[in-house]
Protein backbone atom coordinates (compact mmCIF):
# COMPACT_ATOMS: atom_id res chain seq x y z
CA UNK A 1 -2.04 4.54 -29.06
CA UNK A 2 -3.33 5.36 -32.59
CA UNK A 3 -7.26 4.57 -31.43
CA UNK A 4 -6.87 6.74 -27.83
CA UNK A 5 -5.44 9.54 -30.45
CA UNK A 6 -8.29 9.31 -32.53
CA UNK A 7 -11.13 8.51 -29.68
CA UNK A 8 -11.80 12.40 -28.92
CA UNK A 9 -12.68 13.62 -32.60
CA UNK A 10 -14.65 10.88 -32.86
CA UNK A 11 -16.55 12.22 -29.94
CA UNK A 12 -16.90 15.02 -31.24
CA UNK A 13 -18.02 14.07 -34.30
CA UNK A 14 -21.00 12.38 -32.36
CA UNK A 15 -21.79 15.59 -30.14
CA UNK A 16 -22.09 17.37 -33.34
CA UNK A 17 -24.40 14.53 -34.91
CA UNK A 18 -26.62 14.76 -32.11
CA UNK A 19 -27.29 18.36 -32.69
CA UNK A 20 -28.12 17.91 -35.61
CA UNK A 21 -30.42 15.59 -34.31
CA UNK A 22 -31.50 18.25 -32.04
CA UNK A 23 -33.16 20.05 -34.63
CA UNK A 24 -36.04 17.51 -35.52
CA UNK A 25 -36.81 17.65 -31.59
CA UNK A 26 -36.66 22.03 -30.92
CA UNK A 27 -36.79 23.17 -34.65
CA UNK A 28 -34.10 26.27 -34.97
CA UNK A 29 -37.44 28.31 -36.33
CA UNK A 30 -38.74 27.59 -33.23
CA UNK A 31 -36.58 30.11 -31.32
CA UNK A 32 -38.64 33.02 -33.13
CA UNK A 33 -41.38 32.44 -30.59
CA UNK A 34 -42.77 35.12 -27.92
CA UNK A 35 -45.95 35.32 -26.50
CA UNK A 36 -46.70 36.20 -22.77
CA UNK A 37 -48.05 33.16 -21.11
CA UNK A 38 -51.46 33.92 -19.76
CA UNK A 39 -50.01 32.94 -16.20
CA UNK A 40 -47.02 35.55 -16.78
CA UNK A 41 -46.27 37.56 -13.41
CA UNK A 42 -46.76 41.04 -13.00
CA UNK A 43 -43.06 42.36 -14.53
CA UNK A 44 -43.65 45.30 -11.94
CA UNK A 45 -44.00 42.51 -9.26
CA UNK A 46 -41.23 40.72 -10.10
CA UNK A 47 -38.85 43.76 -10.03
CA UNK A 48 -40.62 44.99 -6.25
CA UNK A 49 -39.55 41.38 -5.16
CA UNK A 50 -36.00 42.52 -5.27
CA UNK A 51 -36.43 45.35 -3.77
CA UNK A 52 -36.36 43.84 -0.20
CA UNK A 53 -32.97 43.10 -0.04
CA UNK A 54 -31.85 46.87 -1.02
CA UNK A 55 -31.08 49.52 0.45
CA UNK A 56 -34.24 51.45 0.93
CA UNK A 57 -33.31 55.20 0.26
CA UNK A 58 -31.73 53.62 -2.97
CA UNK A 59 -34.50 51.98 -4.62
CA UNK A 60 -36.17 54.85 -6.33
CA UNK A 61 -32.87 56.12 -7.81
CA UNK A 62 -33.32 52.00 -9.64
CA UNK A 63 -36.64 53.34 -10.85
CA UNK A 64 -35.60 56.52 -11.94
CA UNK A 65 -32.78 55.08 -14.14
CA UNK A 66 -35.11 52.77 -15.37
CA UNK A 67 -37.37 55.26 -16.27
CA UNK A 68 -36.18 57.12 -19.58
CA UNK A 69 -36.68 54.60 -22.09
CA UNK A 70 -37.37 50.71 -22.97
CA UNK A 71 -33.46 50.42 -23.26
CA UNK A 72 -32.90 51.77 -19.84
CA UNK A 73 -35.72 49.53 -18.56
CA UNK A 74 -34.18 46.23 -20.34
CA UNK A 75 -30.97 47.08 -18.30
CA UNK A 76 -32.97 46.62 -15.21
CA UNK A 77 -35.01 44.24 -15.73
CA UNK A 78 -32.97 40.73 -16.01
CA UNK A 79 -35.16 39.16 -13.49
CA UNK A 80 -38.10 39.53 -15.92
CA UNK A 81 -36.51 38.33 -18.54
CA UNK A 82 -35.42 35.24 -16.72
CA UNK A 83 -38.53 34.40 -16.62
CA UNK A 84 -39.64 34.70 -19.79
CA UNK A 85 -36.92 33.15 -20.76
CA UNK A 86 -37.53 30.26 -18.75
CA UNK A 87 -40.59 29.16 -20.80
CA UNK A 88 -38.52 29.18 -24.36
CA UNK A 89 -37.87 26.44 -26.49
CA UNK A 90 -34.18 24.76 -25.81
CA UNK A 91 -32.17 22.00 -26.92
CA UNK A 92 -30.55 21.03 -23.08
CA UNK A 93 -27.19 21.90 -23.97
CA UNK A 94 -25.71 24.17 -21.02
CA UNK A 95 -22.96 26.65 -20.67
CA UNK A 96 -21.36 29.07 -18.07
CA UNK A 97 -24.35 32.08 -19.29
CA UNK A 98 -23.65 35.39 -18.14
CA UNK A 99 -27.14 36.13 -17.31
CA UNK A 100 -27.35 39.61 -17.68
CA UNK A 101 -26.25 39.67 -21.74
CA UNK A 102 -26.70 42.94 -22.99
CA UNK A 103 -24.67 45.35 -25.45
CA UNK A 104 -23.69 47.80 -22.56
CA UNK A 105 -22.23 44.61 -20.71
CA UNK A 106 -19.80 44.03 -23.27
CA UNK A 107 -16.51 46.44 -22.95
CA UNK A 108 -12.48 47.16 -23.18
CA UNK A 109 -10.84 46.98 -19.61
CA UNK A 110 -6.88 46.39 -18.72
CA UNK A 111 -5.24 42.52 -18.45
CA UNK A 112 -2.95 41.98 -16.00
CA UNK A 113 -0.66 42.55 -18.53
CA UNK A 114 -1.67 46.06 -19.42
CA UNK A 115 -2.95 45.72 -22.93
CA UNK A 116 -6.43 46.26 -23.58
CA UNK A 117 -8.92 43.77 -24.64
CA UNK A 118 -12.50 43.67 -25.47
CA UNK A 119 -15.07 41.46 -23.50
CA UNK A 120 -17.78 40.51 -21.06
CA UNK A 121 -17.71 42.55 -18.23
CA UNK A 122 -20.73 42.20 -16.10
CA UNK A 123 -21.35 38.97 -14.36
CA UNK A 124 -23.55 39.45 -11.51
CA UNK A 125 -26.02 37.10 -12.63
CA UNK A 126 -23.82 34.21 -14.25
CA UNK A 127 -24.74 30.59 -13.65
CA UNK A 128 -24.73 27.27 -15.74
CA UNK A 129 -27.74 27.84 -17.96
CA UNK A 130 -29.33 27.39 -21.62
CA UNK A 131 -26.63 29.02 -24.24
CA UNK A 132 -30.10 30.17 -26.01
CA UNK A 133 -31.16 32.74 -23.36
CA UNK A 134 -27.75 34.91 -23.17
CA UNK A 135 -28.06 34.78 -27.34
CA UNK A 136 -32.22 36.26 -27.18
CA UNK A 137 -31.10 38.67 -24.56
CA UNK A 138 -27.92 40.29 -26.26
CA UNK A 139 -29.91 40.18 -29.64
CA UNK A 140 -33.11 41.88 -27.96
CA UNK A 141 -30.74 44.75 -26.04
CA UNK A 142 -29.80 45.58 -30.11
CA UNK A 143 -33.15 46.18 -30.96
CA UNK A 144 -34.02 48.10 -28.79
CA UNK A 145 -30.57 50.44 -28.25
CA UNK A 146 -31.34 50.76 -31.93
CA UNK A 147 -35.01 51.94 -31.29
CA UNK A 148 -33.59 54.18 -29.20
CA UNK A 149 -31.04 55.73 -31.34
CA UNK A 150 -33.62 56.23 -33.84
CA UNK A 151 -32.37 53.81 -36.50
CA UNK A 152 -35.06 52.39 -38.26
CA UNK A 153 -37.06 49.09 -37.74
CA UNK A 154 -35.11 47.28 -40.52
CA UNK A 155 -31.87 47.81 -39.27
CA UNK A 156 -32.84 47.54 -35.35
CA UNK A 157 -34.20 43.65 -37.10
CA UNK A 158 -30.88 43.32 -39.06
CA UNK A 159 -28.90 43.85 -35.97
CA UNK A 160 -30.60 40.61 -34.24
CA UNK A 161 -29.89 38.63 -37.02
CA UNK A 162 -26.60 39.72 -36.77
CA UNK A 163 -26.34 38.83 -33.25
CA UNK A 164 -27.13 35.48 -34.00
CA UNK A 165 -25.18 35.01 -37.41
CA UNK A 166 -22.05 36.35 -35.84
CA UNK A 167 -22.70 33.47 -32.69
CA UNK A 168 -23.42 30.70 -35.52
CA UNK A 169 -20.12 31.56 -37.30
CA UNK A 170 -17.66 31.96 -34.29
CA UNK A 171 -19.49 28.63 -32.44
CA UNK A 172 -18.49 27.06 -35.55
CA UNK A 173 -14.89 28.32 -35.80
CA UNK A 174 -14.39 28.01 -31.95
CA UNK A 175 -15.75 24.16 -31.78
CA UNK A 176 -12.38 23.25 -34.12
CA UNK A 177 -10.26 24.95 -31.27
CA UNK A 178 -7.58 22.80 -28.65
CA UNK A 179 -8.93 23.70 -25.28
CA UNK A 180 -5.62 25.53 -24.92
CA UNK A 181 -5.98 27.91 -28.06
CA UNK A 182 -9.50 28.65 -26.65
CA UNK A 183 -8.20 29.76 -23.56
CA UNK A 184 -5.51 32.03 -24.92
CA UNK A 185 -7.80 33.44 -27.66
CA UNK A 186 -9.24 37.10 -27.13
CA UNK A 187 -10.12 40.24 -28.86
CA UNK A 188 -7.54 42.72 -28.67
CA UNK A 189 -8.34 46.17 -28.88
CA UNK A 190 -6.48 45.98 -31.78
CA UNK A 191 -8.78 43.48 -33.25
CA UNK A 192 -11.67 45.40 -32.30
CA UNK A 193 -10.47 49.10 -33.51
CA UNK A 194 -10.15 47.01 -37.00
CA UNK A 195 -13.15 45.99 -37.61
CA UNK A 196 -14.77 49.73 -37.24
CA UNK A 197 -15.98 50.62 -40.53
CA UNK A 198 -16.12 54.11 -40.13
CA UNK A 199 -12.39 55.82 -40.05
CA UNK A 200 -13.73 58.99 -37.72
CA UNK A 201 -14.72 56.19 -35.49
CA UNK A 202 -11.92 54.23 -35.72
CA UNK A 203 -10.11 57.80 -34.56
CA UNK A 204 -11.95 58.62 -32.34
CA UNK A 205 -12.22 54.54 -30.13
CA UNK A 206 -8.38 54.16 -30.93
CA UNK A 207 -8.12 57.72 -28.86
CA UNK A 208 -10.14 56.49 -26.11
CA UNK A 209 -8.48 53.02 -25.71
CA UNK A 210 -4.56 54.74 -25.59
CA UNK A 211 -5.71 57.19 -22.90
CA UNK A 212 -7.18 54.50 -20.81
CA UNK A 213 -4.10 52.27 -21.38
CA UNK A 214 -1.33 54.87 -20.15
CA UNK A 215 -3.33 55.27 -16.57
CA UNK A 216 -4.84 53.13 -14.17
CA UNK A 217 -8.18 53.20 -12.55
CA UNK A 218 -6.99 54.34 -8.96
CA UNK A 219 -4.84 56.78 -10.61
CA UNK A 220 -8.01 58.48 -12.65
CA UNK A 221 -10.42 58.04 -9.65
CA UNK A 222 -8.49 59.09 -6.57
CA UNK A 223 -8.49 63.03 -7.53
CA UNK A 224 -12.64 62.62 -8.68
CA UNK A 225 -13.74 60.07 -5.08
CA UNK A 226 -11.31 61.14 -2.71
CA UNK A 227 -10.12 64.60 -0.37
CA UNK A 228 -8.51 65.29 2.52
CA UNK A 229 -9.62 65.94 6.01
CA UNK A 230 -8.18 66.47 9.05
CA UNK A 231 -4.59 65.49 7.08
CA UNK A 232 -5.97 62.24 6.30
CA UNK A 233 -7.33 60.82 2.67
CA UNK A 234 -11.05 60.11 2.72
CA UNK A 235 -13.54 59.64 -0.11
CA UNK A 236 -15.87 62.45 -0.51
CA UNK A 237 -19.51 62.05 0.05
CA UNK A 238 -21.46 63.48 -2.92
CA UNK A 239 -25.10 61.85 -2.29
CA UNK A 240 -27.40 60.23 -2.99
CA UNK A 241 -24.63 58.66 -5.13
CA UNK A 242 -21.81 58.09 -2.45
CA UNK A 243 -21.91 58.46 0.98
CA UNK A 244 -21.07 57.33 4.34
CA UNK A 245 -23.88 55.38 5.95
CA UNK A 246 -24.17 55.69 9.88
CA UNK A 247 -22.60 52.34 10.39
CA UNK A 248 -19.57 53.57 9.35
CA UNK A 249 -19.10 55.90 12.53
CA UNK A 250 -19.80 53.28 14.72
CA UNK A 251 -17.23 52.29 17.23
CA UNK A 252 -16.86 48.43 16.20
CA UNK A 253 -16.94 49.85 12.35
CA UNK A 254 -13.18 49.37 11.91
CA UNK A 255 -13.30 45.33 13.36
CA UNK A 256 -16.14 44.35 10.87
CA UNK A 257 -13.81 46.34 7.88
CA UNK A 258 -10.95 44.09 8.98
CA UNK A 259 -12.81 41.00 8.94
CA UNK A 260 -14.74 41.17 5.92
CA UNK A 261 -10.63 41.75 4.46
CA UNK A 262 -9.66 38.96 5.77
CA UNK A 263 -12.26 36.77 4.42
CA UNK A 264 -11.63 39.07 1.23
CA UNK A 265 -7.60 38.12 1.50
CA UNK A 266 -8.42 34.38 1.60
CA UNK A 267 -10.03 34.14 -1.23
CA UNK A 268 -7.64 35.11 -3.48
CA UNK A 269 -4.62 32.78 -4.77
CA UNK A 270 -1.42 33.33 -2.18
CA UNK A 271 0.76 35.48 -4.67
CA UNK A 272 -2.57 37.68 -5.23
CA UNK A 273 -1.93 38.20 -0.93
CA UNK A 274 1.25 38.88 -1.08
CA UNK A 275 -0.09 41.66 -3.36
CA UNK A 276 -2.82 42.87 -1.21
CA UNK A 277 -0.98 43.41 1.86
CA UNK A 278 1.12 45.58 0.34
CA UNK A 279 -2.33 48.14 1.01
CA UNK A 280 -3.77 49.02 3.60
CA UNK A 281 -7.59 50.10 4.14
CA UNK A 282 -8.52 54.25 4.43
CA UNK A 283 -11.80 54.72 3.69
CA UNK A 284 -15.03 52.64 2.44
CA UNK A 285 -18.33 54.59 1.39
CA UNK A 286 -21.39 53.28 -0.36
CA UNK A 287 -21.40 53.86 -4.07
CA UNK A 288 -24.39 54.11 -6.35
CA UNK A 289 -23.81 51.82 -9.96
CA UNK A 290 -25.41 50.66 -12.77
CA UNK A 291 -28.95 50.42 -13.30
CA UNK A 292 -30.07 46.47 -12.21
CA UNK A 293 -27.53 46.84 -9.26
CA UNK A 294 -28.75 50.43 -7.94
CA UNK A 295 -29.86 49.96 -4.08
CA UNK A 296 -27.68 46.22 -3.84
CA UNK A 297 -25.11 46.97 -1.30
CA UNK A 298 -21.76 47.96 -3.27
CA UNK A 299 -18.89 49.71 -0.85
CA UNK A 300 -15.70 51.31 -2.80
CA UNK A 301 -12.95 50.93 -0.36
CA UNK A 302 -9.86 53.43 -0.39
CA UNK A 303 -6.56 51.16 -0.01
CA UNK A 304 -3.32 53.33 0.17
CA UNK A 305 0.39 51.84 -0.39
CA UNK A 306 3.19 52.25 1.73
CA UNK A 307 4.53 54.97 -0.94
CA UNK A 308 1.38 56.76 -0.96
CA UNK A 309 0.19 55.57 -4.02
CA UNK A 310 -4.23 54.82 -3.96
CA UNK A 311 -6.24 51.63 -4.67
CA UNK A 312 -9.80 51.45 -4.99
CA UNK A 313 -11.72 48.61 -4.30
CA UNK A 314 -15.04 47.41 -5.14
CA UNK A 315 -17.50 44.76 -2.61
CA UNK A 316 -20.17 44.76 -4.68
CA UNK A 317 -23.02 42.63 -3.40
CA UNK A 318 -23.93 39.22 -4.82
CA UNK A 319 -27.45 37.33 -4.98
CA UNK A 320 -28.52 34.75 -6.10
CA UNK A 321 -28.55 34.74 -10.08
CA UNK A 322 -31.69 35.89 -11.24
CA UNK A 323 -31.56 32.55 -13.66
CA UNK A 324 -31.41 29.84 -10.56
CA UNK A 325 -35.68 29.54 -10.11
CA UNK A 326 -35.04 28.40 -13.92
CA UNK A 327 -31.62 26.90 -13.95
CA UNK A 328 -31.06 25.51 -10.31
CA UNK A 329 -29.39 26.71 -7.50
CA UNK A 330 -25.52 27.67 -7.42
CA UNK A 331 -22.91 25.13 -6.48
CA UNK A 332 -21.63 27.75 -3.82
CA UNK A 333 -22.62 28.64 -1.40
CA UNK A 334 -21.63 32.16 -1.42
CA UNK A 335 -22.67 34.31 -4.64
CA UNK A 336 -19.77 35.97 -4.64
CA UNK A 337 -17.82 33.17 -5.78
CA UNK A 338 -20.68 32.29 -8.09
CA UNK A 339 -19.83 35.50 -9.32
CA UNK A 340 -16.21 35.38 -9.67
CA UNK A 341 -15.63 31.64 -11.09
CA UNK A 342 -18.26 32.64 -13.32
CA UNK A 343 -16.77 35.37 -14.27
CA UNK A 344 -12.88 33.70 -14.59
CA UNK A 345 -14.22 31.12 -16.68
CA UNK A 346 -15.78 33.40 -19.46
CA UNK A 347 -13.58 36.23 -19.55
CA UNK A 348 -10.33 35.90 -21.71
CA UNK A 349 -8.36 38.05 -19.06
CA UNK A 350 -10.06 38.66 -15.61
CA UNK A 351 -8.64 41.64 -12.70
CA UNK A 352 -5.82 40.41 -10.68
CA UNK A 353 -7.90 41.40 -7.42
CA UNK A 354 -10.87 39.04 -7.92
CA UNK A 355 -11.82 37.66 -5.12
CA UNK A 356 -15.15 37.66 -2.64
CA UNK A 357 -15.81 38.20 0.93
CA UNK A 358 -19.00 37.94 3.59
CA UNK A 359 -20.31 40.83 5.55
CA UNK A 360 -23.40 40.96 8.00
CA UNK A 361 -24.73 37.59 6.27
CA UNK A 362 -24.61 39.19 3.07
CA UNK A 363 -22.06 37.88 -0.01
CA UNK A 364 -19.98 40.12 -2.00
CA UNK A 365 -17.36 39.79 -4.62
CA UNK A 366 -14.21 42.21 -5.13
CA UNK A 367 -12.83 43.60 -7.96
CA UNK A 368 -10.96 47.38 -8.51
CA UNK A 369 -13.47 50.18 -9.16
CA UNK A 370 -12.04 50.83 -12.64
CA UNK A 371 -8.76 49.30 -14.22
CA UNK A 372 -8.83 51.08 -17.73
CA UNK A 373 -12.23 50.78 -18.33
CA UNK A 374 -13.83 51.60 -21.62
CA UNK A 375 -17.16 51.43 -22.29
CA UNK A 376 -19.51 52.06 -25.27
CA UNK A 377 -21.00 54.98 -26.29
CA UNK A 378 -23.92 53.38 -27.52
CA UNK A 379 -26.26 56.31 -27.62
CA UNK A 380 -23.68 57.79 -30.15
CA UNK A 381 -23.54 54.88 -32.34
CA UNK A 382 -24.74 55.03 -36.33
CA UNK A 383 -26.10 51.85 -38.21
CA UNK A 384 -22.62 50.86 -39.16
CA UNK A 385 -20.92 51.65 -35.44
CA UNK A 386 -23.45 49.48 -34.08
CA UNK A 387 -23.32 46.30 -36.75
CA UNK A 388 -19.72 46.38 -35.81
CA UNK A 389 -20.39 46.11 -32.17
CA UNK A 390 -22.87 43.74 -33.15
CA UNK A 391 -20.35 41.42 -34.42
CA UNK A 392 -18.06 41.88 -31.80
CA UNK A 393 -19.84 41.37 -28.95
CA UNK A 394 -21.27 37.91 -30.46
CA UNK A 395 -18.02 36.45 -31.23
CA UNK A 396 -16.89 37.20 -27.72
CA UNK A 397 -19.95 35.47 -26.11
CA UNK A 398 -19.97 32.82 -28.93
CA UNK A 399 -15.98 32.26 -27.19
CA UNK A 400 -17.04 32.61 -23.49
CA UNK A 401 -19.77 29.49 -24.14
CA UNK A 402 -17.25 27.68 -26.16
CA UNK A 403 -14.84 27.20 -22.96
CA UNK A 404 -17.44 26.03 -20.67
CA UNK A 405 -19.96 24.22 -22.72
CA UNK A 406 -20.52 21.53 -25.81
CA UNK A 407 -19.37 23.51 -28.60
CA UNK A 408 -20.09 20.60 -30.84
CA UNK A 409 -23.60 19.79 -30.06
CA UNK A 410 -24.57 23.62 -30.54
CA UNK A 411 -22.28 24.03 -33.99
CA UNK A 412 -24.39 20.80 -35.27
CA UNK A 413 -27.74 22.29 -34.35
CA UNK A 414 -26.96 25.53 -35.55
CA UNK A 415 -25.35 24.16 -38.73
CA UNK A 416 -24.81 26.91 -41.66
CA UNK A 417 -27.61 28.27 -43.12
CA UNK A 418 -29.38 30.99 -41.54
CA UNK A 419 -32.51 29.61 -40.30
CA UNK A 420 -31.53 30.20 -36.56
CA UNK A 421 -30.93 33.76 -37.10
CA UNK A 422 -33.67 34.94 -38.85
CA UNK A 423 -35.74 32.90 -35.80
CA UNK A 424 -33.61 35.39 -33.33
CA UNK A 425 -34.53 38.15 -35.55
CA UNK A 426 -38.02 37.57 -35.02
CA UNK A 427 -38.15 37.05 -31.20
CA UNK A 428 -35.79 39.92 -30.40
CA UNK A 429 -38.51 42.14 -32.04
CA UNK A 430 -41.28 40.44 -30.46
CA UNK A 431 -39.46 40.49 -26.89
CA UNK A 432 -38.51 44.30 -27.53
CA UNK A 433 -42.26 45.08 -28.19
CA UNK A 434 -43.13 43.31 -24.97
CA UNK A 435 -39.97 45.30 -22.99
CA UNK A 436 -42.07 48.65 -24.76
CA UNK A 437 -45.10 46.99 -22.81
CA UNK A 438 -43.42 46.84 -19.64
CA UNK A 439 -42.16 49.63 -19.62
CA UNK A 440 -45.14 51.47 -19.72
CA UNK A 441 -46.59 49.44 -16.87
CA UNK A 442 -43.63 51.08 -14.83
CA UNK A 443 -44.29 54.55 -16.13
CA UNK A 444 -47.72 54.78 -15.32
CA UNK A 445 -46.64 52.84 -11.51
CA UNK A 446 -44.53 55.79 -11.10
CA UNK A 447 -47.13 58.63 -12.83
CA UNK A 448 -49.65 57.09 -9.96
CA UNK A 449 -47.54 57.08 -7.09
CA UNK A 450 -48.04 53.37 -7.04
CA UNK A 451 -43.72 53.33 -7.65
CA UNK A 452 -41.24 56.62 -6.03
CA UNK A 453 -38.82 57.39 -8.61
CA UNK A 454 -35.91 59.54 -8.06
CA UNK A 455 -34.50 60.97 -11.78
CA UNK A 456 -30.81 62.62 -11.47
């Protein structure tokens, strides 16, 4: 009994050995490098690619929120990156990646049980990948969020390095966890509010987070999305960004809704039904969101209780992860559930409505619209606002890899001195002056006509 007690910790004592090893075969200064391949598609191309499966009155609303800046362009522009990612130096060592890791992914939203924690909250593109490439994307959004704040060039640097510090340090505190404790663990709002330097700040976030926790989503978007016609609720159409598309008048509209619930209803654990029928379906419309997703195929559905009281649901459509040319194909077969075991995996708390569905070929996953959400207000955030957030948003990513991948292997490679993030430092400035590139290529698309762009 004694040796099976002790067998695990000496296994991991040899994962973290060999990643240490690691470091004579991909040297941690290695990670600094960036240079566009001579071979390197067109980015412009890459995005156009996409544009196929959107809808096409959408797309140049994509391009127009691309448009204002090389932050606003990043956003967009995960596909690009994916490939330049691709072509990076990495050790092997894989994790559940959230694909699309940039500052304004990272947020507070509601747990099932009300409180309010801080984490991940985009996962469109998640799929087993290289931890390295969700690290050199959140440190690169820093840079350049700080470039566009108008910080200067030695903090935007310092932020990186941050980003990658902050990752070292919690890999290396998370790697000692029981899998149990690593499940449980999360940042509470709390935890978060804490750690802002600045008291105004502090004021001002603590503000935000106990509005957000004394209402739900439904309760905050029913009065903005919805009216009433005829004596029935129905969500007003306010395009470009919402509207009803002519499908939805057509006379076998109502059997495709109740199908693509049904699918929906199966997918999600039998309590979670029992829940769900409790609704019934109003209203969908097609919503505009984000900036990457704008023109992808994402329906908010009105659901109203017995008592009157709303639900709004999300089917927002799922692709295939912009990392699978690079990282191989999904093990589903719908992208919705890519999406949403992805998503339960690295989130410490995940909606109680996640689920996914099929419509018309196409996959979708389900979520509500908005369940307390709080995001950051990046554009307002100092040096010291965003070094916090900095921290923050690496030690929850540093957690999310921790549950799904070797923990060991990457604490031993990273080890403790700060060779890794002063590499990270380097690329994300070197991969922010190529977004700047890029991003001018679009620009002068749209100045020629070559690209419509629609700016709200």
């Amino acid at each position: 009994m004694t040796t099976q007690l002790l067998r695990p910790a000496a296994e991991t004592s040899e994962h973290e050995e060999r990643g240490k090893v690691l470091r004579g075969e991909v040297p941690r200064e290695s990670h600094a490098e960036w240079k566009p391949s001579p071979s390197r598609e067109n980015p412009l191309d890459i995005l156009q690619k996409a544009d196929d499966a959107r809808v096409p009155e959408l797309v140049p609303i994509r391009y127009g929120r691309m448009l204002p800046s090389p932050f606003t362009f990043f956003r967009g522009a995960a596909a690009i990156m994916a490939a330049d990612l691709a072509r990076t130096p990495s050790i092997g060592v894989r994790v559940q990646a959230c694909g699309d890791c940039h500052l304004k992914n990272f947020g507070g939203f509601a747990t099932p049980e009300r409180n309010i924690v801080f984490d991940i909250n985009d996962f469109d593109e998640t799929l087993p990948a290289p931890w390295e490439w969700d690290v050199k994307r959140l440190a690169t959004s820093f840079v350049l969020a700080a470039r566009s704040n108008g910080l200067p060039k030695s903090v935007s640097r310092q932020l990186a390095i941050t980003c990658a510090e902050y990752y070292r340090k919690s890999i290396r505190a998370f790697a000692k966890f029981t899998p149990l404790d690593l499940w449980y663990s999360r940042t509470t709002a709390d935890d978060f509010i804490n750690d802002i330097p600045d008291p105004r700040m502090r004021h001002a976030v603590a503000g935000r987070v106990q509005k957000a926790a004394s209402r739900r989503g439904s309760d905050i978007d029913y009065p903005k999305l919805a009216e009433v016609v005829n004596g029935e609720s129905r969500i007003r159409d306010t395009p470009p960004l919402i509207f009803h598309p002519e499908q939805t008048r057509e006379a076998g509209w109502r059997a495709d809704v109740d199908d693509i619930l049904r699918r929906y209803r199966e997918s999600l654990p039998h309590e979670r039904r029992e829940l769900i029928d409790r609704y019934h379906f109003v209203d969908a419309a097609l919503k505009v969101v984000g900036v990457g997703s704008v023109g992808t195929r994402c329906w908010i559905a009105l659901m109203v209780s017995a008592t009157n009281e709303p639900l709004f649901l999300q089917f927002k459509q799922a692709s295939n992860s912009v990392f699978e040319p690079y990282a191989g194909k999904s093990d589903y077969e719908n992208s919705g559930q890519r999406v949403v075991v992805g998503q339960r995996i690295m989130q410490s708390a995940s909606d109680i409505f996640l689920g996914w569905t099929q419509a018309n070929g196409r996959d979708f996953y389900v979520r509500q619209l908005r369940d307390a959400k709080i995001s950051p207000l990046v554009e307002q955030f100092d040096e010291a606002m965003m070094l916090a957030f900095a921290q923050a948003c690496a030690k929850t990513l540093a957690r999310a890899h921790a549950k799904s991948g070797n923990a060991w292997t990457i604490r031993g490679y990273l080890g403790k001195n700060d060779a890794f993030d002063d590499a990270i430092g380097t690329f994300a400035e070197r991969y922010a002056d190529q977004t700047e590139v890029d991003h001018g290529l679009l620009k002068a698309a749209v100045r020629s006509g070559k690209i419509d762009a629609y700016v709200e």
